[in-house]
N, C-alpha and C. Protein backbone atom coordinates (compact mmCIF):
# COMPACT_ATOMS: atom_id res chain seq x y z
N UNK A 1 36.29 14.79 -18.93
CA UNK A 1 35.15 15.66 -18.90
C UNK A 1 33.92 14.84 -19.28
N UNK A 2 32.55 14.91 -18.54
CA UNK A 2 31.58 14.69 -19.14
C UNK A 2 30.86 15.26 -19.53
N UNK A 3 29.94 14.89 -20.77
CA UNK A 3 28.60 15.97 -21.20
C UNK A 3 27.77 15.83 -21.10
N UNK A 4 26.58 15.95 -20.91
CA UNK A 4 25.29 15.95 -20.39
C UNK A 4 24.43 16.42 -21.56
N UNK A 5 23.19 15.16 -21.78
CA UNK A 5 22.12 15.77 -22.97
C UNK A 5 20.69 15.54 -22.00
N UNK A 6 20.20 16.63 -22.66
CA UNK A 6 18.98 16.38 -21.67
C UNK A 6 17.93 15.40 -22.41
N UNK A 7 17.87 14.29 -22.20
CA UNK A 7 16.45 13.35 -22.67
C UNK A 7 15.22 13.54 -22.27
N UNK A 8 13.72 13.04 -22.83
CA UNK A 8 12.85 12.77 -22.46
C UNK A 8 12.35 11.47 -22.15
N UNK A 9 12.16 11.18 -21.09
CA UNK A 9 11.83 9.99 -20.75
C UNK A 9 10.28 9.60 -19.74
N UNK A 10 9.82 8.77 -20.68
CA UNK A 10 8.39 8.57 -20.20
C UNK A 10 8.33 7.41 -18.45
N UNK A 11 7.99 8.07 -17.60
CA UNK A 11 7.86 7.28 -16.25
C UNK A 11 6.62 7.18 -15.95
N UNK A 12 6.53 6.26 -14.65
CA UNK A 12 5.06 5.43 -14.65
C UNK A 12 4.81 6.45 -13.13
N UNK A 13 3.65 6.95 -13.21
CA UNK A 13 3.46 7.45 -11.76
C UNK A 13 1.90 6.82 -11.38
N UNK A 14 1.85 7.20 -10.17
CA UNK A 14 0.84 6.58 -9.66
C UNK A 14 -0.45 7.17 -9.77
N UNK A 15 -1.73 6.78 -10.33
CA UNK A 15 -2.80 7.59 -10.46
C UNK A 15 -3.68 7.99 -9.65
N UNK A 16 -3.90 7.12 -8.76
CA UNK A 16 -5.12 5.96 -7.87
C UNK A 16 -4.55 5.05 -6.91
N UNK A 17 -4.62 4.86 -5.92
CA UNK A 17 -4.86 4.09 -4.69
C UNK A 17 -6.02 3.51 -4.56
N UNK A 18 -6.23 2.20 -4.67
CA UNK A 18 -7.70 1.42 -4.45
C UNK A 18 -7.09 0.66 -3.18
N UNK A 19 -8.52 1.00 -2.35
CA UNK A 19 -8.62 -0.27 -1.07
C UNK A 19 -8.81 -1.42 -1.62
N UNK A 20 -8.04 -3.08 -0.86
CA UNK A 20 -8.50 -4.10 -1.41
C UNK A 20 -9.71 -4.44 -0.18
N UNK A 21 -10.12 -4.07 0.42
CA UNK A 21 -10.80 -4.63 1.26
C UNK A 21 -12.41 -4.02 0.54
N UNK A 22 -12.59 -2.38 0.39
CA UNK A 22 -13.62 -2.31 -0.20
C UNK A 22 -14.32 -1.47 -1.17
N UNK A 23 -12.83 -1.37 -2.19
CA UNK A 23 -12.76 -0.86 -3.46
C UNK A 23 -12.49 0.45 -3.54
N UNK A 24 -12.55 1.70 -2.72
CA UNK A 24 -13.02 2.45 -2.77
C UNK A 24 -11.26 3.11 -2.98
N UNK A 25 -11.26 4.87 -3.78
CA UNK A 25 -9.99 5.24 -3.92
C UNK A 25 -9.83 5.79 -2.34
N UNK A 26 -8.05 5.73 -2.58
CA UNK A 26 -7.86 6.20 -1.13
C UNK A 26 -7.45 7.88 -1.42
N UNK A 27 -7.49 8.27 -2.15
CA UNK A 27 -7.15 10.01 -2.54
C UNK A 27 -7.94 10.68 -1.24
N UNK A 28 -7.62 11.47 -1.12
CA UNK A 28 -8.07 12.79 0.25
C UNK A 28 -9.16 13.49 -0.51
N UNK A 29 -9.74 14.35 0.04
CA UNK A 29 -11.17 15.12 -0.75
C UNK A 29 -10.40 16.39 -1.53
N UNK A 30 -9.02 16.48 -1.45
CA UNK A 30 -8.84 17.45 -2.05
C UNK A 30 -8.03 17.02 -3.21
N UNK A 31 -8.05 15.51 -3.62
CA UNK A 31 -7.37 14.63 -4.65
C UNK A 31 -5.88 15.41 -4.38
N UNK A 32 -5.65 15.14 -3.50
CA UNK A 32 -3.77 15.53 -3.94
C UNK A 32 -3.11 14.49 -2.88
N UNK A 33 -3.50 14.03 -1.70
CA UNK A 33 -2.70 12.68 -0.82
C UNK A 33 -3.50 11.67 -1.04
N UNK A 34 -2.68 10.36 -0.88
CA UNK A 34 -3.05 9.26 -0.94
C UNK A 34 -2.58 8.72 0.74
N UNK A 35 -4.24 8.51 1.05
CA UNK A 35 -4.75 8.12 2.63
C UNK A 35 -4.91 6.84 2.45
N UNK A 36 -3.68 5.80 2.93
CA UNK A 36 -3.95 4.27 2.77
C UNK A 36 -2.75 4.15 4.03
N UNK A 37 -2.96 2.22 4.03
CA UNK A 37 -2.30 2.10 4.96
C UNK A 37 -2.10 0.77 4.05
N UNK A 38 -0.09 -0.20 4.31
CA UNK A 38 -0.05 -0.78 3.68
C UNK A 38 -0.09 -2.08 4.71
N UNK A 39 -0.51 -3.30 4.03
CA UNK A 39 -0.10 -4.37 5.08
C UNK A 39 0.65 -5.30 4.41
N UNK A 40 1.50 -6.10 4.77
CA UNK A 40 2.52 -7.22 3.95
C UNK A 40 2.65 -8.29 4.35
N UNK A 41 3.22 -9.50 4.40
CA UNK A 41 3.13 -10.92 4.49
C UNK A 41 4.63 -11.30 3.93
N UNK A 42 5.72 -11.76 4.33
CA UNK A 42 6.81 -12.52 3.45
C UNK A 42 6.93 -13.91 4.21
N UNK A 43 6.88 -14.89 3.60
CA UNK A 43 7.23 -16.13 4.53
C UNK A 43 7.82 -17.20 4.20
N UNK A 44 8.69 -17.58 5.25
CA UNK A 44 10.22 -18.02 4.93
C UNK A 44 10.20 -19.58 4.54
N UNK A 45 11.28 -20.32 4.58
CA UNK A 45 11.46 -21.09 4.31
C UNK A 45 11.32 -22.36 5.42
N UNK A 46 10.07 -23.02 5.25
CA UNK A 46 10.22 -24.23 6.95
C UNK A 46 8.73 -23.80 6.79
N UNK A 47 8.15 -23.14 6.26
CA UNK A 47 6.66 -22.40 6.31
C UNK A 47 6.06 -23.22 5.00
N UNK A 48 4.74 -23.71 4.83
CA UNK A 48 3.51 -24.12 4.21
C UNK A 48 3.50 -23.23 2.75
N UNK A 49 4.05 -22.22 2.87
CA UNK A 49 4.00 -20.71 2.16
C UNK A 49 5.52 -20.17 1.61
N UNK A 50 6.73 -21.77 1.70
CA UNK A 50 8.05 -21.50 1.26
C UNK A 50 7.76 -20.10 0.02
N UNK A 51 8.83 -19.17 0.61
CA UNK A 51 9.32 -18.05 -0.23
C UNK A 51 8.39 -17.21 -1.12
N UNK A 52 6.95 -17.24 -0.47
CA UNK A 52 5.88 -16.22 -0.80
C UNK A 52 5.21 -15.07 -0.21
N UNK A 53 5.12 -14.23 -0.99
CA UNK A 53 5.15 -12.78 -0.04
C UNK A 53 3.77 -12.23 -0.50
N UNK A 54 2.89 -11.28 0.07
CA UNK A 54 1.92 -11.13 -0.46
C UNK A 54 1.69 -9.35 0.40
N UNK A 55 0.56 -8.20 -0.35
CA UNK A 55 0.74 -7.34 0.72
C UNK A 55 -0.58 -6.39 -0.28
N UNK A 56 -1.08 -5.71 0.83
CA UNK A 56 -2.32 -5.26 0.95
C UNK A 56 -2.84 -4.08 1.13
N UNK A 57 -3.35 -2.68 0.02
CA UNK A 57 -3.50 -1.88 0.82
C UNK A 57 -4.78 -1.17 1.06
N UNK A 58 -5.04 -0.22 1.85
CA UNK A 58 -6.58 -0.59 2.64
C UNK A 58 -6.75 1.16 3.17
N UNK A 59 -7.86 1.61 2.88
CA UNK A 59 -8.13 3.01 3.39
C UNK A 59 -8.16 3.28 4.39
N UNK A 60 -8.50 4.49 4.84
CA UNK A 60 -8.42 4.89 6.35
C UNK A 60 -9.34 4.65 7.15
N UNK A 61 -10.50 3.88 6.51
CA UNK A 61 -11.69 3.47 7.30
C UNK A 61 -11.53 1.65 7.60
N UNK A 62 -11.17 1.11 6.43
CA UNK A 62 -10.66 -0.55 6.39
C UNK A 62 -9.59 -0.54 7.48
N UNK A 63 -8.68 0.22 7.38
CA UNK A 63 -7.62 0.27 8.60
C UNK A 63 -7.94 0.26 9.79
N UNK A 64 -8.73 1.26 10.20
CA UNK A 64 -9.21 0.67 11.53
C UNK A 64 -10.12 -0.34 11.94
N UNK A 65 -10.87 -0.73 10.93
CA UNK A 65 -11.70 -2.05 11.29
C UNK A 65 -10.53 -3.20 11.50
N UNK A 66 -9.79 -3.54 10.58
CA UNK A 66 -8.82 -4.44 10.58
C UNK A 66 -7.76 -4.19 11.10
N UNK A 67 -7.55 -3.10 12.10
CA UNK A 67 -6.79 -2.42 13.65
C UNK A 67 -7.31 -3.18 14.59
N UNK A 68 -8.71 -3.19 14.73
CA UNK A 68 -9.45 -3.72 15.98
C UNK A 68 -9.21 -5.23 15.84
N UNK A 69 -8.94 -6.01 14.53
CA UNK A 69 -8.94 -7.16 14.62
C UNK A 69 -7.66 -7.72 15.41
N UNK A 70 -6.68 -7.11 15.79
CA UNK A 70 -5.14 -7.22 16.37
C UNK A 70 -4.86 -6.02 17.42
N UNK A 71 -5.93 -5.46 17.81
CA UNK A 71 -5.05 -4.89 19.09
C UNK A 71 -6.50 -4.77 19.56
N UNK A 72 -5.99 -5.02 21.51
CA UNK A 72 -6.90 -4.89 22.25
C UNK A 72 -7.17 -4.01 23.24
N UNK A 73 -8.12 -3.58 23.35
CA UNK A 73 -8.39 -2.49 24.11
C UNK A 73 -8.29 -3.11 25.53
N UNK A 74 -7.47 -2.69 26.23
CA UNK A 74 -7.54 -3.28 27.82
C UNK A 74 -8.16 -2.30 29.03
N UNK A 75 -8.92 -1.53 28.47
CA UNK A 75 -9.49 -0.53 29.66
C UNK A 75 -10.54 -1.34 30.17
């Protein structure tokens, strides 16, 4: 049989979302979602950058500027 005690235990939650591109929080106007987009980097071994990972996250306005920098409009 097992017994069960109920503890209190202090956890870390998230407060704030900051863009790194241009500071700004990424919270929604009604402060309850966090509007970001993440970007990441891991790079392997044979690479300048052996076994370093790095990663970035960026609001909904930085996102599309730095969208346009990697995809092209072909119309």
């Amino acid at each position: 049989m097992i017994k069960y005690k109920l503890a209190m235990k202090q956890v870390q939650t998230i407060k704030d979302v900051f863009c790194d591109c241009c500071g700004k929080s990424c919270i929604d106007s009604c402060g309850m979602n966090y509007e970001h987009s993440y970007l990441s980097a891991s790079w392997g071994y044979g690479s300048r950058k052996d076994d370093t990972s790095w990663g970035y996250y960026f609001c909904e306005e930085c996102s599309d500027k730095i969208k346009k920098m990697f995809v092209r409009d072909d119309d």
